[in-house]
N, C-alpha and C. Protein backbone atom coordinates (compact mmCIF):
# COMPACT_ATOMS: atom_id res chain seq x y z
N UNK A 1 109.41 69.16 82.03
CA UNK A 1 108.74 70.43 81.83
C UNK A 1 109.69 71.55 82.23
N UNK A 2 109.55 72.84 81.56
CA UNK A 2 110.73 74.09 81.77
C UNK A 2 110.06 74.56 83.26
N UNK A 3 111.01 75.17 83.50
CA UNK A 3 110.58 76.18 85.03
C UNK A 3 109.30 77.15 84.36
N UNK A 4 110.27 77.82 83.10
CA UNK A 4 108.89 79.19 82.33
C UNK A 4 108.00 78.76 82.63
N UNK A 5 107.14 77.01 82.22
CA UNK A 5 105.88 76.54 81.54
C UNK A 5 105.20 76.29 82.68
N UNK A 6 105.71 76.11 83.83
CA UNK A 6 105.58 75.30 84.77
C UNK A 6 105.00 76.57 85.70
N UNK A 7 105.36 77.75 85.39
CA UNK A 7 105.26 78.90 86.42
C UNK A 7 104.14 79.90 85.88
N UNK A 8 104.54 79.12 84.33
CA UNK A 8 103.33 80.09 83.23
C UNK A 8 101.65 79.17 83.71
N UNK A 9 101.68 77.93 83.89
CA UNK A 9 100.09 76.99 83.91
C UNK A 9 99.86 77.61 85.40
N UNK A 10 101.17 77.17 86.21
CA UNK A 10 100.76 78.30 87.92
C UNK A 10 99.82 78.95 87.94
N UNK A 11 100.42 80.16 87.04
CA UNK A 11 100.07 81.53 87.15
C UNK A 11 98.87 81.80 86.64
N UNK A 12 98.44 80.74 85.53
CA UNK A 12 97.32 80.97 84.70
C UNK A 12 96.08 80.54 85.27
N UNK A 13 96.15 79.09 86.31
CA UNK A 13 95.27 78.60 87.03
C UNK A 13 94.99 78.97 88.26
N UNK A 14 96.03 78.82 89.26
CA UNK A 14 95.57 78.94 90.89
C UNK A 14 96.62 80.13 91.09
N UNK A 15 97.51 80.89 90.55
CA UNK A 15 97.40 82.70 90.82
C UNK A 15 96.41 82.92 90.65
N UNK A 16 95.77 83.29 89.27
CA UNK A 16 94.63 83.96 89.43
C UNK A 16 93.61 83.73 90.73
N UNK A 17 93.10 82.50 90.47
CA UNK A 17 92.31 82.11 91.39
C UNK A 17 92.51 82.70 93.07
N UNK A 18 94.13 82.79 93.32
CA UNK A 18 94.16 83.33 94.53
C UNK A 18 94.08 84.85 94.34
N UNK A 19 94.47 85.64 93.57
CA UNK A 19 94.34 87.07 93.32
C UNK A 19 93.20 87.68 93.73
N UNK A 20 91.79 86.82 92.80
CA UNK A 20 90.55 86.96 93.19
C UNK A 20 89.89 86.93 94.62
N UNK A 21 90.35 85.75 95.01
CA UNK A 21 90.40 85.43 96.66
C UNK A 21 90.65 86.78 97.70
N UNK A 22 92.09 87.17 97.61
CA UNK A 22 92.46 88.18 98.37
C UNK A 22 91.98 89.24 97.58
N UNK A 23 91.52 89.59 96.64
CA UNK A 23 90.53 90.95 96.19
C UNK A 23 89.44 91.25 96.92
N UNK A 24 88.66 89.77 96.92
CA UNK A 24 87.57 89.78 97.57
C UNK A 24 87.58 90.07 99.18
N UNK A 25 88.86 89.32 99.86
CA UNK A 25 89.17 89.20 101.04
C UNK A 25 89.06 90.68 101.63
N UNK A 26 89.62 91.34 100.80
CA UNK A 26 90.09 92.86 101.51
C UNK A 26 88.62 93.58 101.32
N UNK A 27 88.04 93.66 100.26
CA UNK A 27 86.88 94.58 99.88
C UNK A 27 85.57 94.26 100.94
N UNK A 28 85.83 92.72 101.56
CA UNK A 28 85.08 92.46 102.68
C UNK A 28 85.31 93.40 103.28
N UNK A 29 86.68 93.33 103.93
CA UNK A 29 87.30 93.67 105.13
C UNK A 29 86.58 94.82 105.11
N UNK A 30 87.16 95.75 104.25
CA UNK A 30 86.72 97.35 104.19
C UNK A 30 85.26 97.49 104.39
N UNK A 31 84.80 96.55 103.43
CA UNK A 31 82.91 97.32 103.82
C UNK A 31 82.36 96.83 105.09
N UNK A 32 82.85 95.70 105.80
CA UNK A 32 82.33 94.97 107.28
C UNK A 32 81.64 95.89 107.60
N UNK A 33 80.50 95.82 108.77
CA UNK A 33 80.13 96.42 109.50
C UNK A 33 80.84 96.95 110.49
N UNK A 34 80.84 98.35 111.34
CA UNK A 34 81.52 98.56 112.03
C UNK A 34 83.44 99.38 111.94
N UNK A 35 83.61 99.19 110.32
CA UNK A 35 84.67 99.03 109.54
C UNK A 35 84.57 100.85 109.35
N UNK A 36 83.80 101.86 109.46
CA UNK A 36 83.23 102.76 109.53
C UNK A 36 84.07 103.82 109.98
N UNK A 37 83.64 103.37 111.84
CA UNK A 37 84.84 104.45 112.39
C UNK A 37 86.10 104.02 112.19
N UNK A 38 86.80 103.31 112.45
CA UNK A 38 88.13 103.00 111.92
C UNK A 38 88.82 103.81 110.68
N UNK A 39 88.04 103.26 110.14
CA UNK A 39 88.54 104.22 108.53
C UNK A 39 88.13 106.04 109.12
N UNK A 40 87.55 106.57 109.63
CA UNK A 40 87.63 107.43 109.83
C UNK A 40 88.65 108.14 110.59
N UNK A 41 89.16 107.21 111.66
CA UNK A 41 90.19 107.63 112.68
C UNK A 41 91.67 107.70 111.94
N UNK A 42 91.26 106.95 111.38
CA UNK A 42 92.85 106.50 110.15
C UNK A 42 92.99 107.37 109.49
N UNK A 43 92.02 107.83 108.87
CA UNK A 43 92.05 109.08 107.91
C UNK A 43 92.09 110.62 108.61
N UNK A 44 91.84 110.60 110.04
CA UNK A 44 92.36 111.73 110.94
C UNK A 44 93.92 111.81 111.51
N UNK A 45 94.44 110.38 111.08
CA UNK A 45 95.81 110.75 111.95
C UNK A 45 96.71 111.85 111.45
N UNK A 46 96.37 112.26 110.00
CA UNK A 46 97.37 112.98 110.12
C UNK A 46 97.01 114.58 110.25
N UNK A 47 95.87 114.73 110.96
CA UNK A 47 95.41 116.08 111.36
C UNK A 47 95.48 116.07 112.77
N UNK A 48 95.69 115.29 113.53
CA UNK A 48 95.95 115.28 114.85
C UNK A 48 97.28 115.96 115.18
N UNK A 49 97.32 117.14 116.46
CA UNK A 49 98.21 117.46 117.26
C UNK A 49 99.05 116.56 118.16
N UNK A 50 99.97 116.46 118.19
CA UNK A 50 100.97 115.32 118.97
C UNK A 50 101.18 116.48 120.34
């Protein structure tokens, strides 16, 4: 089998499959409970005085 074909069935079966995975993984992350203030503080750093 070529490297191409071999990287092309990869990509077509279990990439995707993991793509989806870590899509989902993160969009958890973000909506969690508690996930709230964080994102707020993050989004203040760059109005903060040093």
């Amino acid at each position: 089998m070529e490297t191409y074909t071999a990287m092309r069935h990869f990509a077509d079966s279990w990439g995707l499959l993991a793509m989806i995975l870590f899509f989902l993984a993160v969009v958890l992350f973000t909506l969690r409970p508690g996930g709230g203030k964080q994102a707020k503080d993050a989004a203040n750093i760059p109005l903060k005085e040093d």
